[in-house]
Protein backbone atom coordinates (compact mmCIF):
# COMPACT_ATOMS: atom_id res chain seq x y z
CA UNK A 1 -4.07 5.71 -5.94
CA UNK A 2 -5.80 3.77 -8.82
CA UNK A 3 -4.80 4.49 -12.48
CA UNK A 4 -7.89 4.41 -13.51
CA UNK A 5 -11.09 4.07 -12.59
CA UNK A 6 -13.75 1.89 -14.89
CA UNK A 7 -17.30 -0.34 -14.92
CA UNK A 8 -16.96 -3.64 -16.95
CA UNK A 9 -19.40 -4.33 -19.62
CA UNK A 10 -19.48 -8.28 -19.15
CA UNK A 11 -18.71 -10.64 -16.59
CA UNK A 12 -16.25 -12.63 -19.06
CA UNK A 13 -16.11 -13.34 -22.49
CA UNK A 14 -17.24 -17.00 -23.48
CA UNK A 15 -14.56 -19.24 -23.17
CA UNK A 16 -12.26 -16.74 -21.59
CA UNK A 17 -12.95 -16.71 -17.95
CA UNK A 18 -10.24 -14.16 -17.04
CA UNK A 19 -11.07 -11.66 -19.47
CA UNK A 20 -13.23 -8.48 -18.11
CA UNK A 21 -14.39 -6.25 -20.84
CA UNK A 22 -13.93 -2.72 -19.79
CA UNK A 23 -16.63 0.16 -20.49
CA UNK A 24 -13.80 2.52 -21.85
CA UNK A 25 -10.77 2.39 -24.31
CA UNK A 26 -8.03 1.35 -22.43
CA UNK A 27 -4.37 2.08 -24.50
CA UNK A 28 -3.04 -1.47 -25.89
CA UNK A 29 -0.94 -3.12 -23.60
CA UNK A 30 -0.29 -0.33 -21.28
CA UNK A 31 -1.01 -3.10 -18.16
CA UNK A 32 0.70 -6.18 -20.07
CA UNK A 33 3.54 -7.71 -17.59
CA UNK A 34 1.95 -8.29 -14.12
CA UNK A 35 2.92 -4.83 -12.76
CA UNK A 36 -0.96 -3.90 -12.36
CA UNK A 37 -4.11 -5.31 -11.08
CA UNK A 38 -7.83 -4.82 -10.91
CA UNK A 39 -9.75 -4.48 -7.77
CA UNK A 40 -13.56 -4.53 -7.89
CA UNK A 41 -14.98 -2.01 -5.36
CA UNK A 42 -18.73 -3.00 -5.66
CA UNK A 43 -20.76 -6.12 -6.49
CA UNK A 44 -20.08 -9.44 -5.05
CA UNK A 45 -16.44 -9.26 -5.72
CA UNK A 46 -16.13 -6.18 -4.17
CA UNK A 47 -12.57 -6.32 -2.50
CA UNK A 48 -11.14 -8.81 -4.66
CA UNK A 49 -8.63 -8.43 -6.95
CA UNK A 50 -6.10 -9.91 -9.48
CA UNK A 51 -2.83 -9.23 -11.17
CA UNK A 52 -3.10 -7.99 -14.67
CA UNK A 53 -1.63 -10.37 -17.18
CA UNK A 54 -2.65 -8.44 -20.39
CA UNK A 55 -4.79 -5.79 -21.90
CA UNK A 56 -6.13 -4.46 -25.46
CA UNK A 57 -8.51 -1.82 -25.90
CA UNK A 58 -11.91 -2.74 -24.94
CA UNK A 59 -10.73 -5.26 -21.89
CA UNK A 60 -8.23 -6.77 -19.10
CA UNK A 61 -7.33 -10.55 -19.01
CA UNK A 62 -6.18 -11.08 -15.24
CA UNK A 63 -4.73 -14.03 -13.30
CA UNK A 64 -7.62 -15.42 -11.01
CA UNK A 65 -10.54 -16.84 -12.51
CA UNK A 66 -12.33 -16.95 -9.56
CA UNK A 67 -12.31 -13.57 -8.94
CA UNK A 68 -14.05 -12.50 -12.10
CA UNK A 69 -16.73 -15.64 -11.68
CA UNK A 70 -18.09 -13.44 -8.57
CA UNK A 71 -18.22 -10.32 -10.82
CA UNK A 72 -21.21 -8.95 -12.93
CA UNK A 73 -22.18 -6.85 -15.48
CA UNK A 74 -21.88 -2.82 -14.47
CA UNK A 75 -19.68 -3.62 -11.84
CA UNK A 76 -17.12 -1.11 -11.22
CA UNK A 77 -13.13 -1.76 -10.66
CA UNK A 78 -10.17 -0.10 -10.77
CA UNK A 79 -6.85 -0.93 -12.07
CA UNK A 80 -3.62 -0.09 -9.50
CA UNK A 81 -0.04 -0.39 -10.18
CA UNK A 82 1.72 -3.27 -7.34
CA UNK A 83 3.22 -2.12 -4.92
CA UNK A 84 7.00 -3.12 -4.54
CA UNK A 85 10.05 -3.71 -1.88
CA UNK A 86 11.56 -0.29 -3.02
CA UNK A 87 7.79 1.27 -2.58
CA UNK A 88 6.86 -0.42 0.45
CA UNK A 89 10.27 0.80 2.24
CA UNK A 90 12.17 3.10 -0.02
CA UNK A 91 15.48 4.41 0.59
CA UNK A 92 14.18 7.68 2.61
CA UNK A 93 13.31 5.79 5.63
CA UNK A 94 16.66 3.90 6.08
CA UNK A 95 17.75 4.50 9.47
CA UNK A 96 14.08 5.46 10.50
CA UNK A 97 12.06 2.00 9.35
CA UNK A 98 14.84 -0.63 9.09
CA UNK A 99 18.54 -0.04 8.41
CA UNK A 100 21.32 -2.46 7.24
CA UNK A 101 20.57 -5.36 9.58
CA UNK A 102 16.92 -6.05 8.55
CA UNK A 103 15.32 -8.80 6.61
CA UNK A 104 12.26 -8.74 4.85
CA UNK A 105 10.89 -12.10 4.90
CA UNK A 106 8.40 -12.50 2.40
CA UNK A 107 4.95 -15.09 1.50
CA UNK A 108 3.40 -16.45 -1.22
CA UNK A 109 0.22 -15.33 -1.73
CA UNK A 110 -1.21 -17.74 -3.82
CA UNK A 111 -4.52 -19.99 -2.56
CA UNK A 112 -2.54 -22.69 -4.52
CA UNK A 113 0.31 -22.65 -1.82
CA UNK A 114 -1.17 -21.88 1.26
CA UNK A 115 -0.55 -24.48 3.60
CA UNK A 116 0.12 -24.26 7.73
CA UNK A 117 3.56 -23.29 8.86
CA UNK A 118 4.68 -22.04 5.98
CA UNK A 119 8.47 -20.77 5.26
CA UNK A 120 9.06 -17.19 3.88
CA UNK A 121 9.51 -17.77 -0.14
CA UNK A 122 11.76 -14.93 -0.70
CA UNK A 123 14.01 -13.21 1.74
CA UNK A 124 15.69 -9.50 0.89
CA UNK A 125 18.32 -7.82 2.67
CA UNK A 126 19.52 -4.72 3.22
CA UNK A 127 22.79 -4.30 2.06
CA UNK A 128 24.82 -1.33 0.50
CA UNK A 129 21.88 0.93 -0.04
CA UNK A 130 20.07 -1.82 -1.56
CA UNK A 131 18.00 -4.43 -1.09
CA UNK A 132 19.03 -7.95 -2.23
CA UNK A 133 18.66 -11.69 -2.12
CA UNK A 134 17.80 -14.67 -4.28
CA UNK A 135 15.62 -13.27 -6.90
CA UNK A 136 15.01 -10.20 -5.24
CA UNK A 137 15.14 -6.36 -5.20
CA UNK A 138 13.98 -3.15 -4.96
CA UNK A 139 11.59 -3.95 -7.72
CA UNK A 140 9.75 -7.44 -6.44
CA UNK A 141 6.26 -7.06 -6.57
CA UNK A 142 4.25 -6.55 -2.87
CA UNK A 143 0.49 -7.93 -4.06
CA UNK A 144 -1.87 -7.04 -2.16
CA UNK A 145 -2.80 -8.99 1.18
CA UNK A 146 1.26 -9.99 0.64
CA UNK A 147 2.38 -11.56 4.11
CA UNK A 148 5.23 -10.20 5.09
CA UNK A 149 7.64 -9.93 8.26
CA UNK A 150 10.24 -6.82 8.64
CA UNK A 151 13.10 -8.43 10.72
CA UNK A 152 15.23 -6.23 12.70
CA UNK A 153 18.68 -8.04 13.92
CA UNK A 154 20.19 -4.78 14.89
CA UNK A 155 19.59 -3.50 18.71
CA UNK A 156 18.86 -0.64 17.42
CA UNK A 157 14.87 0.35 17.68
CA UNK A 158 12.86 1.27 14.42
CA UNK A 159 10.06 3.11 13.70
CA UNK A 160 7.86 1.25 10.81
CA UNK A 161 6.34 4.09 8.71
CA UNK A 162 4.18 2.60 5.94
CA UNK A 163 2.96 4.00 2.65
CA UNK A 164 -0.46 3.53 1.12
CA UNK A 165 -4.19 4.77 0.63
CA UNK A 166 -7.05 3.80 2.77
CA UNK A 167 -9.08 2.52 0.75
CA UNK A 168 -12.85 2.97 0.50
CA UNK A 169 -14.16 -0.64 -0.58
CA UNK A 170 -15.10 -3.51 1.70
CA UNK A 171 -12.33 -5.76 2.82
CA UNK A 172 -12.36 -9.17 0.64
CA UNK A 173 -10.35 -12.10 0.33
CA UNK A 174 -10.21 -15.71 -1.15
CA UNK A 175 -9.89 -18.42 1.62
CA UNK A 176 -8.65 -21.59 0.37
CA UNK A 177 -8.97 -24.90 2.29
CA UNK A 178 -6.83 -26.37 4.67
CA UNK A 179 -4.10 -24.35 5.34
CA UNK A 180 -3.42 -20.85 7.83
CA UNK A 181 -4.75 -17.78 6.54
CA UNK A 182 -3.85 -14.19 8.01
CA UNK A 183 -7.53 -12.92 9.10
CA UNK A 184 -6.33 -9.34 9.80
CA UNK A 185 -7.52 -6.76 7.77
CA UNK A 186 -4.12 -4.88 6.76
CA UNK A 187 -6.29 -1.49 6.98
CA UNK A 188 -6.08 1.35 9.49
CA UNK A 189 -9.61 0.50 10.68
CA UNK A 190 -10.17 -0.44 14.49
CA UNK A 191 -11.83 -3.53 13.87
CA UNK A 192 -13.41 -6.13 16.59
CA UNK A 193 -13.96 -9.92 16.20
CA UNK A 194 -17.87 -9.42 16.66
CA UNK A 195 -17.95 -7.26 13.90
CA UNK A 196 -15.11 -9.05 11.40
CA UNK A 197 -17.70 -10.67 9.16
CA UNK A 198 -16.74 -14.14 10.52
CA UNK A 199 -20.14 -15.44 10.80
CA UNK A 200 -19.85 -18.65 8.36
CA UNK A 201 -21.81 -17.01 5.46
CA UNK A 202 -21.01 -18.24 2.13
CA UNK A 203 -20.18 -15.03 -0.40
């Protein structure tokens, strides 16, 4: 669920391009550390977000320039804490959605990176109650749209329960040229390729 809920006053500030004023006090530096993000739910960057790199009182500065170049004026988004391994699978559904013999294989999402064929840029495993890895645990960040494969080397069979809120904006992403992008939505919305969107229109 969001944290809260708020309509910027400004597209950017000049010469900042990843600075979104906000129409409410926010408290100093409550979102500094890239543990947060905004996600506009109206406008033309509705569905798009970005990772929160800092705040002060009257605004956000976020990640992804091109996200707040589609955003106007009055338009309305919402800041969300990231989701993480330890959130995404916590320790109550060992033994139900993976157990000791699972990897999670995990993507960048970056438009920078994306390329075809890709190999998984982190990889956790579940080990001692834990999980662990190069750089990981329970507390690496899941961004949104996050590609990710749950590996299960056991012969044992698993039931994937997921976490989350449906969410009640329209489904938005980046694409970036030349490389593979994952065109499903992610949502629990039956959803046909007639009616994805996919019709070559520019946003």
């Amino acid at each position: 669920r969001p944290v809260e809920t708020l309509t910027q006053t400004g597209s950017s500030f000049p010469g900042q391009a990843t600075t979104v004023a906000a129409s409410q006090s926010l408290d100093s530096g409550a979102y500094d550390g890239g543990s947060y993000y905004i996600r506009f739910i109206d406008g033309d960057a509705e569905g798009l977000w970005s990772t929160i790199v800092s705040n002060d009182g009257t605004s956000v500065t976020v990640e992804d320039a091109a996200v707040v170049a589609l955003a106007e004026s009055d338009d309305t988004f919402r800041i969300y804490a990231h989701h993480t391994i330890g959130s995404v699978l916590p320790a109550t559904l060992e033994g139900t959605s993976f157990n000791s013999q699972c990897q999670l294989l995990i993507y960048d999402n970056d438009l920078s990176s994306i390329s075809t064929n890709r190999s998984a840029a982190k990889v956790a495993f579940r080990a001692n109650g834990s999980w662990i890895g190069a750089g990981v645990s329970a507390d690496t960040l899941i961004t949104p749209e996050t590609q990710c494969i749950l590996r299960n080397n056991s012969s044992e069979q698993l039931e994937l329960i997921l976490y989350g809120s449906v969410p009640d904006y329209a489904a938005s992403t980046l694409v970036a040229p030349n490389g593979d992008v994952n065109i499903g939505t992610g949502y629990p919305v039956a959803m046909s390729l007639k009616n994805a969107g996919l019709d070559g229109a520019e946003r």
